[in-house]
PDB file of N, CA and C in Angstrom:
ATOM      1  N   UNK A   1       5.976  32.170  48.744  1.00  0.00           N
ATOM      2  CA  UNK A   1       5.467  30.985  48.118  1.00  0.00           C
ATOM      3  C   UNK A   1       4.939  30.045  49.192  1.00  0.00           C
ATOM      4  N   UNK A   2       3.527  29.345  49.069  1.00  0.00           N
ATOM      5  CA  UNK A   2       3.313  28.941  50.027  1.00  0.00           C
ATOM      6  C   UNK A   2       3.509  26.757  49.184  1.00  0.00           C
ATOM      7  N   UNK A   3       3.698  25.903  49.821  1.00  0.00           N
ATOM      8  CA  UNK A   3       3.828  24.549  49.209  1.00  0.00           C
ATOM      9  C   UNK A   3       2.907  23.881  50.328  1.00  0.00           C
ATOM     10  N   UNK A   4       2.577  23.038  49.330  1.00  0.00           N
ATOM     11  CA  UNK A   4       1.675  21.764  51.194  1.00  0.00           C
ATOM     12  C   UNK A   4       3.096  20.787  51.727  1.00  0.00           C
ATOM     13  N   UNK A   5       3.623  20.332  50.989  1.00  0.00           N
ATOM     14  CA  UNK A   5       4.314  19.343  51.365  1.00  0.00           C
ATOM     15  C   UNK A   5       6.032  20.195  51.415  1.00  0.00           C
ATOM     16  N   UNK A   6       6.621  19.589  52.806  1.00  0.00           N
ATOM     17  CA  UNK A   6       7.953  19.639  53.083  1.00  0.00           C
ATOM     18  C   UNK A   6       8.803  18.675  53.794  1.00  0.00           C
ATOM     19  N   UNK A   7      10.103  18.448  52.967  1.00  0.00           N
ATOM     20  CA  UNK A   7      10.463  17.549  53.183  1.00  0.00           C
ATOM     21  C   UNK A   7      12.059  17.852  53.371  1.00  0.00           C
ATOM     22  N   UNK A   8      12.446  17.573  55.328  1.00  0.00           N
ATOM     23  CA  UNK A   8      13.556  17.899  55.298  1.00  0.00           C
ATOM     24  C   UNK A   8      14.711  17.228  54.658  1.00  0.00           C
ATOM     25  N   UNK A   9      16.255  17.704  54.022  1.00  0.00           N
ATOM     26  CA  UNK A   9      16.859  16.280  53.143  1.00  0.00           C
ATOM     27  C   UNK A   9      18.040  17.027  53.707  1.00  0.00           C
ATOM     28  N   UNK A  10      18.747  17.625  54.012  1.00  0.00           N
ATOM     29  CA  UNK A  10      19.827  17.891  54.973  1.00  0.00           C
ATOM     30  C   UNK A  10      20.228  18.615  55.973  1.00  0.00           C
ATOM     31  N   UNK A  11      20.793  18.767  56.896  1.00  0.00           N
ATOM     32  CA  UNK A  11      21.419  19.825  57.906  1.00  0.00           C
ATOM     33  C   UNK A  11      22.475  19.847  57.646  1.00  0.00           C
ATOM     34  N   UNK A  12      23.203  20.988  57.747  1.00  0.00           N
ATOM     35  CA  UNK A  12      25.042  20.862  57.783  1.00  0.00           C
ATOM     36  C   UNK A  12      25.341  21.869  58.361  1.00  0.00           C
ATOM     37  N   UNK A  13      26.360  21.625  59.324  1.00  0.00           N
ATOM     38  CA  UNK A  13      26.904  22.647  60.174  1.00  0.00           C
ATOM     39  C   UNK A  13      28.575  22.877  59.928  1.00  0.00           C
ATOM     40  N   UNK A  14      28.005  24.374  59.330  1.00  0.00           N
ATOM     41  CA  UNK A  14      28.609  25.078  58.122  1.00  0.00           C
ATOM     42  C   UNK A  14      29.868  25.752  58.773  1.00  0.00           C
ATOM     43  N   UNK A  15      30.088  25.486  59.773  1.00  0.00           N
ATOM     44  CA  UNK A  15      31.167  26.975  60.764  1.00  0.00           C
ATOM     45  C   UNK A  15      31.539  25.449  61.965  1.00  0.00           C
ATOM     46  N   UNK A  16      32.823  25.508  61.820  1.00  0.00           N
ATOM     47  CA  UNK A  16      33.687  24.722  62.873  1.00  0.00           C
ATOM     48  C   UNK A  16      33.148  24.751  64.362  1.00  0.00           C
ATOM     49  N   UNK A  17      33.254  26.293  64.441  1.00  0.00           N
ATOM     50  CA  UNK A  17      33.703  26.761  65.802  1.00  0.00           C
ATOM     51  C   UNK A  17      32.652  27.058  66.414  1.00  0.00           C
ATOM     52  N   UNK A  18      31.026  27.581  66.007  1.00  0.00           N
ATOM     53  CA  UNK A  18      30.081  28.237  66.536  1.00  0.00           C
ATOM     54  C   UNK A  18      28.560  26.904  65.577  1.00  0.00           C
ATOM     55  N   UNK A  19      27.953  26.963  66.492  1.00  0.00           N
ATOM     56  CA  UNK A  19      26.988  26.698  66.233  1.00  0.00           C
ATOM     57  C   UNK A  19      25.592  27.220  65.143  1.00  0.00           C
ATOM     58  N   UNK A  20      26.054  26.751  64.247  1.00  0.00           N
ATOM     59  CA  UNK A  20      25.146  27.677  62.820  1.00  0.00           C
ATOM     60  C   UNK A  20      25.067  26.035  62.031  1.00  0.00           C
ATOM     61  N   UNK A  21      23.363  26.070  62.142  1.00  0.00           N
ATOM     62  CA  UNK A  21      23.244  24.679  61.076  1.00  0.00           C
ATOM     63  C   UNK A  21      22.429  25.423  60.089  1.00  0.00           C
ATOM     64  N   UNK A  22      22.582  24.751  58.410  1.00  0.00           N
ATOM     65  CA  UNK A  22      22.069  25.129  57.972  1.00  0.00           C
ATOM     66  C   UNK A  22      21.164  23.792  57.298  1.00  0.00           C
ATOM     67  N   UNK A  23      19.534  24.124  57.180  1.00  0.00           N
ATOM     68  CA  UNK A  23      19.032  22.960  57.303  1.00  0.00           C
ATOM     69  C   UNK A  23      18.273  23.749  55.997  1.00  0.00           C
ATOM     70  N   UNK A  24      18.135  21.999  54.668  1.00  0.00           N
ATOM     71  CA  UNK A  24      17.695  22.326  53.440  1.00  0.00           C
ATOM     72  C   UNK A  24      16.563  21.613  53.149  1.00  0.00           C
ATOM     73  N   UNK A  25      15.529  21.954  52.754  1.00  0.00           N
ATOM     74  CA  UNK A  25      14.174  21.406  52.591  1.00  0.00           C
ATOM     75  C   UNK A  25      13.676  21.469  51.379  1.00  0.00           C
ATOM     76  N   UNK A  26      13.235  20.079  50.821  1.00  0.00           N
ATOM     77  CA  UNK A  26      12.334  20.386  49.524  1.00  0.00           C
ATOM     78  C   UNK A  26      10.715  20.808  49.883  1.00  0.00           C
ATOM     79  N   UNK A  27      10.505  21.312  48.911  1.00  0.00           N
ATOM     80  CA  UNK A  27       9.000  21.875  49.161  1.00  0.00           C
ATOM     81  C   UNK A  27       8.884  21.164  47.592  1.00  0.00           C
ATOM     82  N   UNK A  28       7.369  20.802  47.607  1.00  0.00           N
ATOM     83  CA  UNK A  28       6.548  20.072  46.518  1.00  0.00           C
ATOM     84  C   UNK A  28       4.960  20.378  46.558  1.00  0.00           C
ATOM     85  N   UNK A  29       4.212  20.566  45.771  1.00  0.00           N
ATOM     86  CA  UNK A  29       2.554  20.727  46.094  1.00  0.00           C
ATOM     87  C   UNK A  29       2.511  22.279  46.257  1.00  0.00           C
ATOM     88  N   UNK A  30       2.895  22.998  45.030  1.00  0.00           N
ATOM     89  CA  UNK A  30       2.387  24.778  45.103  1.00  0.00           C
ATOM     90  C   UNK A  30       1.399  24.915  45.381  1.00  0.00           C
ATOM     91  N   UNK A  31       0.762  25.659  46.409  1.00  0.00           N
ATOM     92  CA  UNK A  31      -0.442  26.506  46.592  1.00  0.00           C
ATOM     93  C   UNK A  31      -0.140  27.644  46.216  1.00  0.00           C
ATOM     94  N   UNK A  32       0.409  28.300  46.044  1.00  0.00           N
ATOM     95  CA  UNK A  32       0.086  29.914  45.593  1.00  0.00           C
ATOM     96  C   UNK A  32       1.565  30.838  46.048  1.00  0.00           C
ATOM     97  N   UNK A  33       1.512  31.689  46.133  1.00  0.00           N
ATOM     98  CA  UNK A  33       2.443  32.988  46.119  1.00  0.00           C
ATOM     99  C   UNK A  33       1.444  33.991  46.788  1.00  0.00           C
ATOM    100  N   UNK A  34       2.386  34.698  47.900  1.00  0.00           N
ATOM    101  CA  UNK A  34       2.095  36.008  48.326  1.00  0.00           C
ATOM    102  C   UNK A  34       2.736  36.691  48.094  1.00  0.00           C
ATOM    103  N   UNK A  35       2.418  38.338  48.620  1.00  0.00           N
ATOM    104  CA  UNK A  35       3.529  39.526  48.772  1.00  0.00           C
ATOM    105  C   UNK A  35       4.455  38.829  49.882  1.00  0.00           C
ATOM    106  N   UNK A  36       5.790  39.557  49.399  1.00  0.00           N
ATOM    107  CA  UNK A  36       6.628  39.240  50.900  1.00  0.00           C
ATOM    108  C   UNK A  36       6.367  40.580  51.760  1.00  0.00           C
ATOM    109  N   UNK A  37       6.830  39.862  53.034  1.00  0.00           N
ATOM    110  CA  UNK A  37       6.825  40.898  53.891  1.00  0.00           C
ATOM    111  C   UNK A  37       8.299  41.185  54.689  1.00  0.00           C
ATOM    112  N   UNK A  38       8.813  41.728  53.893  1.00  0.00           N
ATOM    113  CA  UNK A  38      10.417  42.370  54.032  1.00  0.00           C
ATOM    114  C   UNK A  38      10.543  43.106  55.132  1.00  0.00           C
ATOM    115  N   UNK A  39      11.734  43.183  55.702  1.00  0.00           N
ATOM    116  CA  UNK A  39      11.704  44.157  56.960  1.00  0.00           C
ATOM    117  C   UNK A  39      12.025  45.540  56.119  1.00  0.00           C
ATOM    118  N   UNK A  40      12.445  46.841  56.543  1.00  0.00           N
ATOM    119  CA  UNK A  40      12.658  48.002  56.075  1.00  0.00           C
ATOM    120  C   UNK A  40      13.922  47.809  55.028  1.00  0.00           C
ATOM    121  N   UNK A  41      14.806  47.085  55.872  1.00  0.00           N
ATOM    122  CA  UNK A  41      16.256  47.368  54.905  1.00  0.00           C
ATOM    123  C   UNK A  41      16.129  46.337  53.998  1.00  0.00           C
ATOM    124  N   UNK A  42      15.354  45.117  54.035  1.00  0.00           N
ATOM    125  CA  UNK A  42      15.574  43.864  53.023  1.00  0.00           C
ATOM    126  C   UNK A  42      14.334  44.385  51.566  1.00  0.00           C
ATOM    127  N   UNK A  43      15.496  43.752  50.794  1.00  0.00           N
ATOM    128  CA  UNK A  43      14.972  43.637  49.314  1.00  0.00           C
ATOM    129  C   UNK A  43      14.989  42.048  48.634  1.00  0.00           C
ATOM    130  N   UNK A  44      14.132  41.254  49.167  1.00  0.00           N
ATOM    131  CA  UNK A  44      13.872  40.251  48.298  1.00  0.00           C
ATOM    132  C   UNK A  44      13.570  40.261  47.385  1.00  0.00           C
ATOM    133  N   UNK A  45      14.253  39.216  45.979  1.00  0.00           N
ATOM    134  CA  UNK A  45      13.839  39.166  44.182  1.00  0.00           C
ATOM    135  C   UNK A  45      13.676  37.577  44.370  1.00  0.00           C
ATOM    136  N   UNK A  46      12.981  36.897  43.735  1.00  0.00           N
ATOM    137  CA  UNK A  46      13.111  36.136  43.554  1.00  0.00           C
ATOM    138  C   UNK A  46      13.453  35.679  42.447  1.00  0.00           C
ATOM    139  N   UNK A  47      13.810  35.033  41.880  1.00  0.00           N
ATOM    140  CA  UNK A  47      14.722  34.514  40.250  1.00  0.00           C
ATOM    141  C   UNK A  47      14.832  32.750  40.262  1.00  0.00           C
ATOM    142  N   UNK A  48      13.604  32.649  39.645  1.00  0.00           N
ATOM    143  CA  UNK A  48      13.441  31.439  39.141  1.00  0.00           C
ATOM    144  C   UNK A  48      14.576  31.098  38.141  1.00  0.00           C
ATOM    145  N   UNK A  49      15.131  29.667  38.363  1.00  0.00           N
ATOM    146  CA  UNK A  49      16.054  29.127  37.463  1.00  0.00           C
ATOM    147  C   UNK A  49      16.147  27.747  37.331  1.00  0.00           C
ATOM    148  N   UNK A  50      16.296  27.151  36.414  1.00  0.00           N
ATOM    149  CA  UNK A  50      16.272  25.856  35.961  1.00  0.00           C
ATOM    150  C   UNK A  50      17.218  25.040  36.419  1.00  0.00           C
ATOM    151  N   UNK A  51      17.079  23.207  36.134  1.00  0.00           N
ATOM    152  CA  UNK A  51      17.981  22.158  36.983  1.00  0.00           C
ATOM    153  C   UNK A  51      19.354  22.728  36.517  1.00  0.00           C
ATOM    154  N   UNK A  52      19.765  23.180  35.148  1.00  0.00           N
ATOM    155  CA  UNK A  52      20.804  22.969  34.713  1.00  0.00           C
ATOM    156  C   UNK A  52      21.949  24.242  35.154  1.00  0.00           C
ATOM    157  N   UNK A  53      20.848  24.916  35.679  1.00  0.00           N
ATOM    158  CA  UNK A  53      21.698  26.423  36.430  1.00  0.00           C
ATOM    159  C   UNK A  53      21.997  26.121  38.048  1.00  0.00           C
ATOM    160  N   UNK A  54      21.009  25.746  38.597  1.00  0.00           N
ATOM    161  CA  UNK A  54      20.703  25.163  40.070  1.00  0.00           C
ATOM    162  C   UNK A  54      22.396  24.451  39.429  1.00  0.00           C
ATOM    163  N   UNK A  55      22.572  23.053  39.067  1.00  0.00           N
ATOM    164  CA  UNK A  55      24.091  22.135  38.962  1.00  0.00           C
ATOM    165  C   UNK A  55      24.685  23.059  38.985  1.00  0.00           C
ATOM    166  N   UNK A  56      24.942  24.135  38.223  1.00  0.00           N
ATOM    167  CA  UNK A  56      25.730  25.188  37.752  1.00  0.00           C
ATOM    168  C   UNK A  56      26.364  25.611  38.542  1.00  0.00           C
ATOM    169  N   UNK A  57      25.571  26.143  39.563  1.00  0.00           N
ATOM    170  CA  UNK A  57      25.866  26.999  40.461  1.00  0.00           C
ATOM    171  C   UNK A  57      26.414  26.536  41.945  1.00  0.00           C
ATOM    172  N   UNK A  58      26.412  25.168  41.654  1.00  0.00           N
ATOM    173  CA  UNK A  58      26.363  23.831  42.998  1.00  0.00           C
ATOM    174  C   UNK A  58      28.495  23.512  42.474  1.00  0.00           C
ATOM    175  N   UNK A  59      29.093  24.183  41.624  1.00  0.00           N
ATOM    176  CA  UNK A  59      30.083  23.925  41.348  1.00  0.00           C
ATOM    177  C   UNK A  59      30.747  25.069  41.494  1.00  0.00           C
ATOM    178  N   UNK A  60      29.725  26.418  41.995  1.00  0.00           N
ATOM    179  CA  UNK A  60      30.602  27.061  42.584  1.00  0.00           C
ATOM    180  C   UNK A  60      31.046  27.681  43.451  1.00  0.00           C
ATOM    181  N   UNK A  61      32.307  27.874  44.337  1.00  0.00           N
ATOM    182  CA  UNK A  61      32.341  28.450  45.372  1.00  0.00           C
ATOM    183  C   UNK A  61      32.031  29.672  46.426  1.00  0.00           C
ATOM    184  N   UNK A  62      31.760  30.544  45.142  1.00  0.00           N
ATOM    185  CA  UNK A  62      31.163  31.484  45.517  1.00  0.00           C
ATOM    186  C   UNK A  62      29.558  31.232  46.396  1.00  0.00           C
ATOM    187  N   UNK A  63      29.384  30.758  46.000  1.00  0.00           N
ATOM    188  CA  UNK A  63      27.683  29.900  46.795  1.00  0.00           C
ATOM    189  C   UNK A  63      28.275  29.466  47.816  1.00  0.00           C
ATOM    190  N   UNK A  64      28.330  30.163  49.001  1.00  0.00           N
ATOM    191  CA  UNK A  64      28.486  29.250  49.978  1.00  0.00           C
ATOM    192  C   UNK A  64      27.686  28.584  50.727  1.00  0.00           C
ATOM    193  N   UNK A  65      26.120  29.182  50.540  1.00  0.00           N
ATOM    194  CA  UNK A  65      25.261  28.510  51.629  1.00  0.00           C
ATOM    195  C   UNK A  65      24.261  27.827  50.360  1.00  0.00           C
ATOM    196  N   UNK A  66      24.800  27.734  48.821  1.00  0.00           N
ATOM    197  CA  UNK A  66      23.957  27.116  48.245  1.00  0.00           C
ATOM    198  C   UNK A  66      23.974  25.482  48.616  1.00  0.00           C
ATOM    199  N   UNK A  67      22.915  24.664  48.664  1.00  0.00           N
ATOM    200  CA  UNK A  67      23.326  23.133  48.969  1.00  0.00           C
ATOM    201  C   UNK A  67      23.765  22.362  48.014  1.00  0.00           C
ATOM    202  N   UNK A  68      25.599  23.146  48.025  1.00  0.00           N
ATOM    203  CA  UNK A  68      25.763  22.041  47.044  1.00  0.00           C
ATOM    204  C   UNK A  68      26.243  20.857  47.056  1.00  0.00           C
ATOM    205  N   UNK A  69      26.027  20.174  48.428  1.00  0.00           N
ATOM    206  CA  UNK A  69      26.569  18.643  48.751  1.00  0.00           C
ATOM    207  C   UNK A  69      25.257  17.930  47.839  1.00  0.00           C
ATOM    208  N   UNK A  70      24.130  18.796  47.909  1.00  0.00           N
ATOM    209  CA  UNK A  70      22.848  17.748  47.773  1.00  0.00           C
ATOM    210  C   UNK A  70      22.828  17.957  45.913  1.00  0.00           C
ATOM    211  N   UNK A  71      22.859  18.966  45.460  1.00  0.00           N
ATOM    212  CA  UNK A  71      23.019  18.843  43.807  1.00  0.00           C
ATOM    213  C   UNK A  71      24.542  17.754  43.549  1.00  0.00           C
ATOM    214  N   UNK A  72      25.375  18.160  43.392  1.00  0.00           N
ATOM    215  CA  UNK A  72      26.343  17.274  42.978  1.00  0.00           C
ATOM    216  C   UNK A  72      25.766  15.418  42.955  1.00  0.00           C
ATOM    217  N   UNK A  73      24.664  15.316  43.760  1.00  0.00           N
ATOM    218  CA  UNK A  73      24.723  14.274  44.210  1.00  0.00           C
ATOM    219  C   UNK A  73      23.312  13.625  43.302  1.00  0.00           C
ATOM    220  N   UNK A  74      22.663  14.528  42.597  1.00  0.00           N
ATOM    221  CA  UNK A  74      21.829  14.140  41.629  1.00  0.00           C
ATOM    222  C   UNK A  74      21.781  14.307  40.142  1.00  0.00           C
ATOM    223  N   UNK A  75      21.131  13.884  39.120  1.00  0.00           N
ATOM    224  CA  UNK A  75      21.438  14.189  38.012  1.00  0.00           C
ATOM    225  C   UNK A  75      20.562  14.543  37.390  1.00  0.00           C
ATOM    226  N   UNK A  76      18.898  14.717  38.060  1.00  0.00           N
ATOM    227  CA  UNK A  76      17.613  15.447  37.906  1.00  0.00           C
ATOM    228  C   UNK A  76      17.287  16.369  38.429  1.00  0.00           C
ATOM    229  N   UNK A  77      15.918  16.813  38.710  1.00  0.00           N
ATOM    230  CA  UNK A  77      14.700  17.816  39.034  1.00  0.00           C
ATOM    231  C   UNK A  77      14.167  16.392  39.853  1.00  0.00           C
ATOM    232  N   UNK A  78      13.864  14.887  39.171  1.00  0.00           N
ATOM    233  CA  UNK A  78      13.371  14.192  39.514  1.00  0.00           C
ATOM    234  C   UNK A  78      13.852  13.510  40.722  1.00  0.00           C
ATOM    235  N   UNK A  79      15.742  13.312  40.639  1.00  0.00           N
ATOM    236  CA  UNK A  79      16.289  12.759  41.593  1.00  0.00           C
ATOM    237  C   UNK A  79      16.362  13.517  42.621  1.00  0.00           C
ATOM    238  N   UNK A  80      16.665  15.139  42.508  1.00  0.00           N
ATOM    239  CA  UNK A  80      16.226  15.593  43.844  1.00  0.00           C
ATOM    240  C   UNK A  80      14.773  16.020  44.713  1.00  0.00           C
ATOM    241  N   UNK A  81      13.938  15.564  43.640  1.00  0.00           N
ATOM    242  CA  UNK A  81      12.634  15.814  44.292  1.00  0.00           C
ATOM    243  C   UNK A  81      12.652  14.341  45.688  1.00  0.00           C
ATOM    244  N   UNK A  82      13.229  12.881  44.830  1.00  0.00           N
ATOM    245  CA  UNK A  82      13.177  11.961  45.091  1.00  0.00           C
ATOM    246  C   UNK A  82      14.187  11.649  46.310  1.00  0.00           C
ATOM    247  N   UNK A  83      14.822  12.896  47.042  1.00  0.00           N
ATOM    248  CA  UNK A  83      16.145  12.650  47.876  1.00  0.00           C
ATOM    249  C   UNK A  83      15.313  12.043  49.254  1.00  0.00           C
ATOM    250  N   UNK A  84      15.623  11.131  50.124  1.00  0.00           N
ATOM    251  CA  UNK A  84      15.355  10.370  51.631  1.00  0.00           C
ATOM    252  C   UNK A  84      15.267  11.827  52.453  1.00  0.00           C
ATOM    253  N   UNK A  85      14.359  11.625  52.912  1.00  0.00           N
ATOM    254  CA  UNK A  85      14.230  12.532  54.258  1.00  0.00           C
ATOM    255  C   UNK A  85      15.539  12.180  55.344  1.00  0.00           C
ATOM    256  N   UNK A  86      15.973  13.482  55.520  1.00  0.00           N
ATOM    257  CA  UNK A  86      17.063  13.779  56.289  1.00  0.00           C
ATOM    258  C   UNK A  86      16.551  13.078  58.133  1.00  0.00           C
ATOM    259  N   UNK A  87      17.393  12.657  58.602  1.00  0.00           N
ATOM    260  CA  UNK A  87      17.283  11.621  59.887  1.00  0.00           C
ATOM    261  C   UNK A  87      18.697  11.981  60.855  1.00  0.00           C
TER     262      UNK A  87
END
């Protein structure tokens, strides 16, 4: 998927002990979709899903690298389009 506009809204460094940030970005302004280009062993799907699954899924633990500090913390599509650029 390609977007014009990106907008970073958090980092979090996810692991105590080692250095691993994981940094979350909205994208806004679709331009288009390509093929992916997977390495040999990867199988990317993509699976579009709605605000109310996105919350859904922000409540559960199993998601560990989903961002769910940043859902919990809105109650739209609109409020997180609308989140402050990360600083």
């Amino acid at each position: 998927m390609r977007f014009k506009t990106w907008k970073l809204v958090d980092a979090e460094q996810v692991h105590p002990k080692i250095e691993q940030v994981v940094y979350t970005y909205i994208a806004t302004d679709f331009e288009g979709q390509d093929s992916a280009h997977e390495d040999v062993s990867e199988k990317i799907t993509l699976k579009p899903i709605d605000f109310s699954e996105a919350k859904r899924m922000a409540e559960v633990d199993e998601h560990a690298f989903w961002p769910n500090r940043l859902f919990r913390q809105v109650d739209s599509f609109e409020a997180l389009i609308a989140l402050p650029e990360y600083k």
